[in-house]
N, C-alpha and C. Protein backbone atom coordinates (compact mmCIF):
# COMPACT_ATOMS: atom_id res chain seq x y z
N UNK A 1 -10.17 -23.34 -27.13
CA UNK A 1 -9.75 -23.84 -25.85
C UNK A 1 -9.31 -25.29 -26.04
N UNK A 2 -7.77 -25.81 -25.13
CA UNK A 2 -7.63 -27.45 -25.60
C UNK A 2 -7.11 -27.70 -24.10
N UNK A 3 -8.01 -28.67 -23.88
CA UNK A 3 -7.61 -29.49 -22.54
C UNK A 3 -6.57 -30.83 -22.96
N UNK A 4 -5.33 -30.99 -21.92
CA UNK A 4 -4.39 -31.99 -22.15
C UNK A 4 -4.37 -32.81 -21.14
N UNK A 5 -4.52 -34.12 -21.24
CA UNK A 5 -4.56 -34.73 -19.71
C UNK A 5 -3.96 -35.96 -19.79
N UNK A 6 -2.86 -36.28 -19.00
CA UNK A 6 -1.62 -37.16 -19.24
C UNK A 6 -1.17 -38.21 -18.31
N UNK A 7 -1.62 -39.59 -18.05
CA UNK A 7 -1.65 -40.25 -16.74
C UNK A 7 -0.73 -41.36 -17.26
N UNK A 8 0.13 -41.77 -16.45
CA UNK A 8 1.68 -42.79 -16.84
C UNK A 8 1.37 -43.85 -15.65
N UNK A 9 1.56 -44.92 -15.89
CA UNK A 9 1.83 -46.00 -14.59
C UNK A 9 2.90 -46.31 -15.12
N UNK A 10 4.18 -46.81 -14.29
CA UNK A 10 5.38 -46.88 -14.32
C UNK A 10 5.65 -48.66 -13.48
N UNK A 11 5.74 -49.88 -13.61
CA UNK A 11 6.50 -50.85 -13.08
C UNK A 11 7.30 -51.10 -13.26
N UNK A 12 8.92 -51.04 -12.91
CA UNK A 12 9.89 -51.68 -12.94
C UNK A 12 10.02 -52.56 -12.13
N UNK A 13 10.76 -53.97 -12.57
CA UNK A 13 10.99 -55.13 -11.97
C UNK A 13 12.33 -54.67 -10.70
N UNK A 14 13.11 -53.61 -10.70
CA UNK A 14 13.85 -53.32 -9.79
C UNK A 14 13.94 -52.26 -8.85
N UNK A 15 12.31 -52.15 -9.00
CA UNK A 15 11.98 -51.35 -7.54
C UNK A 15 11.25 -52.22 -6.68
N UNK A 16 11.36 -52.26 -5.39
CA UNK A 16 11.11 -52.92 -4.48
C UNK A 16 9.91 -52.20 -3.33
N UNK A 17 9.25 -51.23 -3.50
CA UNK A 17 8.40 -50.27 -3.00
C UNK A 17 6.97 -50.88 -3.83
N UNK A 18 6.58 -49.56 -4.56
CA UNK A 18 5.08 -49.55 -5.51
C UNK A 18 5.71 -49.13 -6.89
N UNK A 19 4.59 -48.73 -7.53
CA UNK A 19 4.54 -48.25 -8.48
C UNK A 19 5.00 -46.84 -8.69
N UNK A 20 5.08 -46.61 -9.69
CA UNK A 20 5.61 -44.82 -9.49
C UNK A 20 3.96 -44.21 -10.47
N UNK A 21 3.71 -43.35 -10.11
CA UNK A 21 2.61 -42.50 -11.09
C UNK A 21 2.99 -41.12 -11.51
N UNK A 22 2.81 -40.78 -12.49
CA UNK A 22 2.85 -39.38 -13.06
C UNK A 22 1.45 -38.63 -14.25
N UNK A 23 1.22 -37.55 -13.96
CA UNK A 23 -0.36 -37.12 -14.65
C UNK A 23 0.21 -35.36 -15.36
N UNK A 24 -0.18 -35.19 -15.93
CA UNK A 24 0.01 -33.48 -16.31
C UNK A 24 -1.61 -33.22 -16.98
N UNK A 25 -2.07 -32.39 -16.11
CA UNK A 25 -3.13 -31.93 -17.04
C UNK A 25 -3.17 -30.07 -17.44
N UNK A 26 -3.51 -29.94 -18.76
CA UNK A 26 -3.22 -28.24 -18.92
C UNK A 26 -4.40 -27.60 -20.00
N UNK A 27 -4.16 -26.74 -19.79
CA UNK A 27 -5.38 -26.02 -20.88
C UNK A 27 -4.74 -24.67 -21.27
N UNK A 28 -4.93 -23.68 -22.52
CA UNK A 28 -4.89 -23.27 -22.78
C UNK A 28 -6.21 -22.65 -24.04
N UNK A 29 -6.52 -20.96 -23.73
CA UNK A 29 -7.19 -20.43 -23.88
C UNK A 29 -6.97 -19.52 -24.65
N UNK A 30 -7.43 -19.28 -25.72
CA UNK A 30 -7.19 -17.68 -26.58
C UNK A 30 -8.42 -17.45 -27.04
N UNK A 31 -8.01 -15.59 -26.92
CA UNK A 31 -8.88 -14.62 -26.86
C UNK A 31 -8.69 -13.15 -27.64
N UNK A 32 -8.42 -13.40 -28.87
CA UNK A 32 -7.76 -12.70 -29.89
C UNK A 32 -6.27 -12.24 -30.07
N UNK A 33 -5.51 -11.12 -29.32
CA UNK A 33 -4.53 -11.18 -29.25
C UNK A 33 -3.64 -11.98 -28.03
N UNK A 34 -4.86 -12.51 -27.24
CA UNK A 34 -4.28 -12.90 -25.64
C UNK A 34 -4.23 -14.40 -25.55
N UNK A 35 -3.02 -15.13 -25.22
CA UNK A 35 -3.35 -16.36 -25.07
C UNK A 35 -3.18 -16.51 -23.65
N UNK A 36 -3.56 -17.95 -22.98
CA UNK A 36 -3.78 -18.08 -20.81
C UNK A 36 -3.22 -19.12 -21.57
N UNK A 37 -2.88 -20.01 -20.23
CA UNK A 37 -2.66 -21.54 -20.42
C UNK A 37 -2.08 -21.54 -19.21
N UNK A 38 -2.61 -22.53 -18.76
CA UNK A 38 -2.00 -23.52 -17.22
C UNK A 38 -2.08 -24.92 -17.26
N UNK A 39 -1.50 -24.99 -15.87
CA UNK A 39 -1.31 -26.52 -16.09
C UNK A 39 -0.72 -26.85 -14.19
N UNK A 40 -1.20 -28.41 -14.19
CA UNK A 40 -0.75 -28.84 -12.95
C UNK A 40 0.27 -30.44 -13.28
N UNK A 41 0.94 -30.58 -13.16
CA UNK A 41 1.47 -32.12 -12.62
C UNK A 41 1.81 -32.70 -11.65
N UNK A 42 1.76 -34.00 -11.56
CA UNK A 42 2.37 -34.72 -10.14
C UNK A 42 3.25 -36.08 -10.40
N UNK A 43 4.18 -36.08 -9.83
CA UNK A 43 4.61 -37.85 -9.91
C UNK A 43 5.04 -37.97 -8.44
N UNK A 44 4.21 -39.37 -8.34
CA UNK A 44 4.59 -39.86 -7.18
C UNK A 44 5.19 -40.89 -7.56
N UNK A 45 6.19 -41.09 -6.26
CA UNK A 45 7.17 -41.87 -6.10
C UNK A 45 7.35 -43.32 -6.05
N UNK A 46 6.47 -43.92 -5.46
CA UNK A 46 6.05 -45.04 -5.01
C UNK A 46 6.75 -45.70 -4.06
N UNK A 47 7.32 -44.64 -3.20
CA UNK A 47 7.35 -44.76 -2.03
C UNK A 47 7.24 -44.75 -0.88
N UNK A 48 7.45 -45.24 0.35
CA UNK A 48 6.57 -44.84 1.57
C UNK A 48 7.00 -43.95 2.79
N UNK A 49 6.67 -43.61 2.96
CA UNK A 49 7.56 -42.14 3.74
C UNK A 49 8.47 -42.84 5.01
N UNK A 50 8.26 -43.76 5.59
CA UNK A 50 9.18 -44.29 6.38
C UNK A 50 10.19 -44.95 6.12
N UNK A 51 10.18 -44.63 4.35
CA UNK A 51 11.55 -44.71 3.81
C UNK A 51 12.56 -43.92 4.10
N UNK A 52 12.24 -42.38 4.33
CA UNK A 52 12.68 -41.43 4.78
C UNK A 52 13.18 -41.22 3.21
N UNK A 53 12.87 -41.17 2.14
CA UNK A 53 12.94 -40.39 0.94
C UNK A 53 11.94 -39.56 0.64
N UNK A 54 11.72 -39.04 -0.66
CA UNK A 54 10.63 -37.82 -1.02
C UNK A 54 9.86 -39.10 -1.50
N UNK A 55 8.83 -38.23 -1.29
CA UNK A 55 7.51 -39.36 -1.70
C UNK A 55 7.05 -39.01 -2.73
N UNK A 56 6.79 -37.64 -3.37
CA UNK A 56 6.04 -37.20 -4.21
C UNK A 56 6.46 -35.49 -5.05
N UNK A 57 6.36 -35.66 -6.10
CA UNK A 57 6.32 -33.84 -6.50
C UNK A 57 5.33 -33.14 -7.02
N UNK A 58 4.79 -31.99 -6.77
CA UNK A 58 3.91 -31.87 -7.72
C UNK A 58 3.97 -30.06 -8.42
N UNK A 59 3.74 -29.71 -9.53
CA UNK A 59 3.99 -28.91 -10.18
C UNK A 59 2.54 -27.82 -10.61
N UNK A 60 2.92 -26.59 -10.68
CA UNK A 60 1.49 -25.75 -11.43
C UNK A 60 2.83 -24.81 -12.11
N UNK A 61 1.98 -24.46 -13.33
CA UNK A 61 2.21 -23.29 -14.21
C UNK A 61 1.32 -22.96 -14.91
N UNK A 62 1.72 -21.37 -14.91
CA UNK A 62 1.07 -20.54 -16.06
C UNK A 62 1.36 -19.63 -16.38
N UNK A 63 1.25 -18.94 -18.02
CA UNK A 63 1.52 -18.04 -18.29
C UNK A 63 0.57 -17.22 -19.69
N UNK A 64 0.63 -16.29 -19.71
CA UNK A 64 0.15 -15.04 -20.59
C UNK A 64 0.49 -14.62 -21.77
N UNK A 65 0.33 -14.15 -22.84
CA UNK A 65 1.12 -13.81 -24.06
C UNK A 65 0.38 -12.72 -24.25
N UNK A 66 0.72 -11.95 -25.41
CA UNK A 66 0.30 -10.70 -25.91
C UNK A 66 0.52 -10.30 -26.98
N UNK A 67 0.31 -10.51 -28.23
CA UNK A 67 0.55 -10.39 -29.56
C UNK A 67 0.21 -8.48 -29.70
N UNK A 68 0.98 -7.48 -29.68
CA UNK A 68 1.15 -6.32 -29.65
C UNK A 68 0.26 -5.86 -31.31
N UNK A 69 1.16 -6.51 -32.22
CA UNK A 69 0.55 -6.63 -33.32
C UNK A 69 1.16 -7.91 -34.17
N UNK A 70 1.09 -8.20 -35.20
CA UNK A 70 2.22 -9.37 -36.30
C UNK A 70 3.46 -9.16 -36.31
N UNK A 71 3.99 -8.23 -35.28
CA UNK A 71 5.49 -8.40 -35.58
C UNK A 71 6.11 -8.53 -33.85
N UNK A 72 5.82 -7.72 -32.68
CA UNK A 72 6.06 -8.12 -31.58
C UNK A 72 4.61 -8.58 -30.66
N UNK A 73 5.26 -9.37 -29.86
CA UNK A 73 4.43 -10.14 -28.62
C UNK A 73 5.52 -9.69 -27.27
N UNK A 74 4.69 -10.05 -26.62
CA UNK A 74 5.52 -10.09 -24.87
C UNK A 74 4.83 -11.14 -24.21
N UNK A 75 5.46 -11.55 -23.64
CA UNK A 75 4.45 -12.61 -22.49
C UNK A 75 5.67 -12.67 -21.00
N UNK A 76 4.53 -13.99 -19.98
CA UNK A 76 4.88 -14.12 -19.20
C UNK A 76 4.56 -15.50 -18.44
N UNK A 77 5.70 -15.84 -17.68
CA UNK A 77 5.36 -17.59 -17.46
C UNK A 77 5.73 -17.45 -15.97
N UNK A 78 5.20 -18.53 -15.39
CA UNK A 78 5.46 -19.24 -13.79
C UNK A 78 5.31 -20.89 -13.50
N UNK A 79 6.11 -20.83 -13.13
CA UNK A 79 6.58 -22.17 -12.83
C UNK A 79 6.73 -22.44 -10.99
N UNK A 80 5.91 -23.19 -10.43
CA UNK A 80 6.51 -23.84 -8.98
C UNK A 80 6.83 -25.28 -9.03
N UNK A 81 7.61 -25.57 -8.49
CA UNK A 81 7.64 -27.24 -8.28
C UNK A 81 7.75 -27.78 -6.65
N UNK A 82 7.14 -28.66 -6.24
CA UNK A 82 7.00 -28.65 -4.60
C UNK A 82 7.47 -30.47 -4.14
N UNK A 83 8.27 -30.29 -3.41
CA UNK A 83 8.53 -32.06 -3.28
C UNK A 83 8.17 -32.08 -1.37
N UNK A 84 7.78 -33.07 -1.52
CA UNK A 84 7.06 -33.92 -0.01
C UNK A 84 7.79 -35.11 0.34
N UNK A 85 8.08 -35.18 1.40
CA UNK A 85 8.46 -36.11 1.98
C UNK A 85 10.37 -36.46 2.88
N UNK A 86 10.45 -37.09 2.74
CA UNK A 86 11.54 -36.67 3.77
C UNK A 86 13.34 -36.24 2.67
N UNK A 87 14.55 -36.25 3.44
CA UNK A 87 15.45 -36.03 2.81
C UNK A 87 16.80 -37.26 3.12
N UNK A 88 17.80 -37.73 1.99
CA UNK A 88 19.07 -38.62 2.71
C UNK A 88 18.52 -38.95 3.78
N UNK A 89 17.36 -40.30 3.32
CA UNK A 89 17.54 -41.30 4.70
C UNK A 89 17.15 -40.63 5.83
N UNK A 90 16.14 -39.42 6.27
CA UNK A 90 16.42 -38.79 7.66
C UNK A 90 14.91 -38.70 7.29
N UNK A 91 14.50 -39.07 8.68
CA UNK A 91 13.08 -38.68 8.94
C UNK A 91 12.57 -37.73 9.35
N UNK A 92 13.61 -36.71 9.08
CA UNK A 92 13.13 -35.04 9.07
C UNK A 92 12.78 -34.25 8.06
N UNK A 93 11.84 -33.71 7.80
CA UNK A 93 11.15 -32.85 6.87
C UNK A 93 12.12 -31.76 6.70
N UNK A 94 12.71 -31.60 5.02
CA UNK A 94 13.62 -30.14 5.11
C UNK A 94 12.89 -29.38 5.36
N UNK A 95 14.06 -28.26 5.34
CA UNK A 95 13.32 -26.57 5.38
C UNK A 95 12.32 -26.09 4.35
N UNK A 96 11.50 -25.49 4.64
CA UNK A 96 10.35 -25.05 3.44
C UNK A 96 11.04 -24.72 1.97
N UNK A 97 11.94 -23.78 2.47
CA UNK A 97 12.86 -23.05 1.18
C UNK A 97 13.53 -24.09 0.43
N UNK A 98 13.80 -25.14 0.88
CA UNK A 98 14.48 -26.73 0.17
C UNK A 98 13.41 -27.48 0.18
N UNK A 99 12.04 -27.37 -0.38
CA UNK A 99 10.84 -27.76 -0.57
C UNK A 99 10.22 -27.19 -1.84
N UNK A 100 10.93 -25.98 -2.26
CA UNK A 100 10.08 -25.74 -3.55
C UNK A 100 10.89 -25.13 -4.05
N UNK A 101 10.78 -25.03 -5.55
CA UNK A 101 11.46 -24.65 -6.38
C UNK A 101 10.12 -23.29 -7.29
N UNK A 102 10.91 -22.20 -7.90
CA UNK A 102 10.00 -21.25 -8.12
C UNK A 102 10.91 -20.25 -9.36
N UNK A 103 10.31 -20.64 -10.62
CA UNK A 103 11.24 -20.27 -11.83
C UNK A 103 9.43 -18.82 -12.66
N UNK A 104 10.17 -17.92 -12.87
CA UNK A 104 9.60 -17.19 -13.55
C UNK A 104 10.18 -16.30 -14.57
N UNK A 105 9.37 -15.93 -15.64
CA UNK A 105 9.88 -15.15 -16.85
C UNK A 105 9.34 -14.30 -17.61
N UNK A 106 10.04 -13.37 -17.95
CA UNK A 106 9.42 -12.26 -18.61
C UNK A 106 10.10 -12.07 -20.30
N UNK A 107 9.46 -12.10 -21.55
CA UNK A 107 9.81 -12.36 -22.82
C UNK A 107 9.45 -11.20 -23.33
N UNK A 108 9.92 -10.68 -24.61
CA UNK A 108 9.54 -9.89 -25.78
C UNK A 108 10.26 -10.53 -26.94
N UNK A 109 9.46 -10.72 -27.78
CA UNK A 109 10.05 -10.57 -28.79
C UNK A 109 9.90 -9.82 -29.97
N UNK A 110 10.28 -9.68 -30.79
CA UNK A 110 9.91 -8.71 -31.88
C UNK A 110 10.35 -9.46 -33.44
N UNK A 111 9.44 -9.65 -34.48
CA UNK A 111 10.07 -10.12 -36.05
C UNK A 111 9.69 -9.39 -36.94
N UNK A 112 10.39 -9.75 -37.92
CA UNK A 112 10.02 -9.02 -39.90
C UNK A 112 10.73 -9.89 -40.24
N UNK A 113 9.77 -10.21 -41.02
CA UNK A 113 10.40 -11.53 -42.45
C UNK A 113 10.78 -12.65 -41.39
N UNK A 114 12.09 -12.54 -42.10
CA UNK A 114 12.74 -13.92 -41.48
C UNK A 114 13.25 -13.73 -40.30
N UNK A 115 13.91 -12.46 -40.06
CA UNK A 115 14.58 -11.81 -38.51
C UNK A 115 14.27 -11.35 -37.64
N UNK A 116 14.36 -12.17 -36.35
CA UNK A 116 13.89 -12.07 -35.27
C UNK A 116 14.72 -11.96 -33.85
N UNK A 117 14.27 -11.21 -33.27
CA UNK A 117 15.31 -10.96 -32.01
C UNK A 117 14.02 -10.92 -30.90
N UNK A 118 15.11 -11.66 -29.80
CA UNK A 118 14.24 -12.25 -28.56
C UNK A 118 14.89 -11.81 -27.36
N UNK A 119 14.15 -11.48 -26.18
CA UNK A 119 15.15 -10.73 -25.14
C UNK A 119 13.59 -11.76 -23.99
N UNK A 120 14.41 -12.48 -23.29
CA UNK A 120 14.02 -13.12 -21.81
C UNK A 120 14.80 -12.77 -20.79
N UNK A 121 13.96 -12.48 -19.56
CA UNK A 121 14.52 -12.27 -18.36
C UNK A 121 13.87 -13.26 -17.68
N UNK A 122 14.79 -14.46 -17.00
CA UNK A 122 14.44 -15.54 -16.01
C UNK A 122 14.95 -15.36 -14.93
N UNK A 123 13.90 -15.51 -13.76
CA UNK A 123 14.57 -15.72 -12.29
C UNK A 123 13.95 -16.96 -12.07
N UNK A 124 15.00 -17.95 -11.29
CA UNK A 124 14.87 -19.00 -10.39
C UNK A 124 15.19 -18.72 -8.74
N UNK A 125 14.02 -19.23 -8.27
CA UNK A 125 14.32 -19.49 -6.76
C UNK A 125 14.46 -20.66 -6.10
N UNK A 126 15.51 -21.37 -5.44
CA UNK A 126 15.47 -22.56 -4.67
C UNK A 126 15.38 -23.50 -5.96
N UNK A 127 16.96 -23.20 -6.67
CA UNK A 127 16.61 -24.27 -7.68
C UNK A 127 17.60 -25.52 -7.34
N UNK A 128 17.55 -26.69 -7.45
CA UNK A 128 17.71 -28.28 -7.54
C UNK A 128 17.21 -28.65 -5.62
N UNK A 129 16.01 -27.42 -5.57
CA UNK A 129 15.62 -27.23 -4.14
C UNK A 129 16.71 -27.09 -3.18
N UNK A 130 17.65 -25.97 -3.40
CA UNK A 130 18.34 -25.64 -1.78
C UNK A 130 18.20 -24.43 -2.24
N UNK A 131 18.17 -23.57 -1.32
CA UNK A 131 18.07 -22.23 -0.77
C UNK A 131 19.35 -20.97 -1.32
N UNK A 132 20.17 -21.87 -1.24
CA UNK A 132 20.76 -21.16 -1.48
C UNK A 132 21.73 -21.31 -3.15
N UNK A 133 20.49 -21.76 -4.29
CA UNK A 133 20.83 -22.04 -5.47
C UNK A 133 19.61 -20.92 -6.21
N UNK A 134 20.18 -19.60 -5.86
CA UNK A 134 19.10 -18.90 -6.93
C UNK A 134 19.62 -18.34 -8.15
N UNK A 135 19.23 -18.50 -9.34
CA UNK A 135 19.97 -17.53 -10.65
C UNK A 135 18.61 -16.75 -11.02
N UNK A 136 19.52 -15.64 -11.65
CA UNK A 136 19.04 -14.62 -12.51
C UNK A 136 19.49 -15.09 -14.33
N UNK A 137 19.06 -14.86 -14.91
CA UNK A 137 19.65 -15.05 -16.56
C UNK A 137 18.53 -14.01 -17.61
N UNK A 138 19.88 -13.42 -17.95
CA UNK A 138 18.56 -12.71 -19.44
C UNK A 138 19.64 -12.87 -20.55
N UNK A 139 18.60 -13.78 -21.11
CA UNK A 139 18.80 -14.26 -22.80
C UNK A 139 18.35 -13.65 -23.55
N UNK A 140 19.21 -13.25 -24.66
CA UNK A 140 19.11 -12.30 -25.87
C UNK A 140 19.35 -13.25 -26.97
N UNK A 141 18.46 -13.35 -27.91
CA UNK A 141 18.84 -13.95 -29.15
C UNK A 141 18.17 -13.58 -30.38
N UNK A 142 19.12 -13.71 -31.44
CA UNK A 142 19.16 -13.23 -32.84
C UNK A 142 18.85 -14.58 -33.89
N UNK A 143 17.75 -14.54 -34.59
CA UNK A 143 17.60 -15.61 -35.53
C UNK A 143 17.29 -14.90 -37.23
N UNK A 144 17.84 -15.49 -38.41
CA UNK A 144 17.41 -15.39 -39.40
C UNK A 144 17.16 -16.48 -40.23
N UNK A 145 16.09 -16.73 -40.81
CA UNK A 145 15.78 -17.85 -41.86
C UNK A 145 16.40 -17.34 -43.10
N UNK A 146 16.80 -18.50 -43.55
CA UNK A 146 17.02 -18.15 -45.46
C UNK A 146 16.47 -18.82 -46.27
């Protein structure tokens, strides 16, 4: 088991607000063929909400693996990201759906020797947070060492 825990203070002389902060803490767990691992982050902004900007983001993931045997695995990952605070100068709170962002994935891969082939299926929801920015993508890839 390894715990990671990651805390940043940020001053620049040309911000005129606070400080900015950012932390990631994660762990990951294995259990013969099974590995866990999660994790949370946050950075705040160091700003004040009657700025009418975002104030803060904060993040969780996790995902699963599965070592089948020494030559294929499968796993699986999740990703949310959530921002607070207001939008362009307006002291209105967006829409929920332009509030979070929500990326997940499904992997196999399979090797011998040096050659390996990888097949991911990713969906994103509400990605650069608007609603109406969702992709699908499945990546296929071929590697050989020499």
């Amino acid at each position: 088991m390894r715990l990671d825990i990651q805390r940043q203070k940020n001053n620049k002389a040309a911000r005129t607000v606070n400080d900015y902060y950012e932390g990631v803490a994660g762990i990951t767990f294995d259990i013969g063929p099974v590995s866990l691992g999660a994790a949370r982050s946050g950075f705040i902004m160091g700003t004040a909400e009657t700025t009418g900007a975002v104030t803060h983001y904060t993040g969780a993931m996790w995902g699963v693996s599965f070592n089948i045997n020494d030559d294929l695995s499968v796993s699986y990952g999740f990703h949310n990201t959530r921002k607070a605070g207001y939008e362009n100068g307006s002291q209105d709170m967006p829409a929920e759906a332009n509030r979070r962002i929500e990326v997940e994935s499904y992997q196999i891969a399979y090797s011998m020797g040096g050659a390996s082939i990888r097949l991911a299926e990713t969906k994103g929801d509400n990605l650069y947070f608007s609603s109406t920015n969702d992709k699908d993508v499945t990546t296929v890839s071929v590697a050989l060492a020499f």
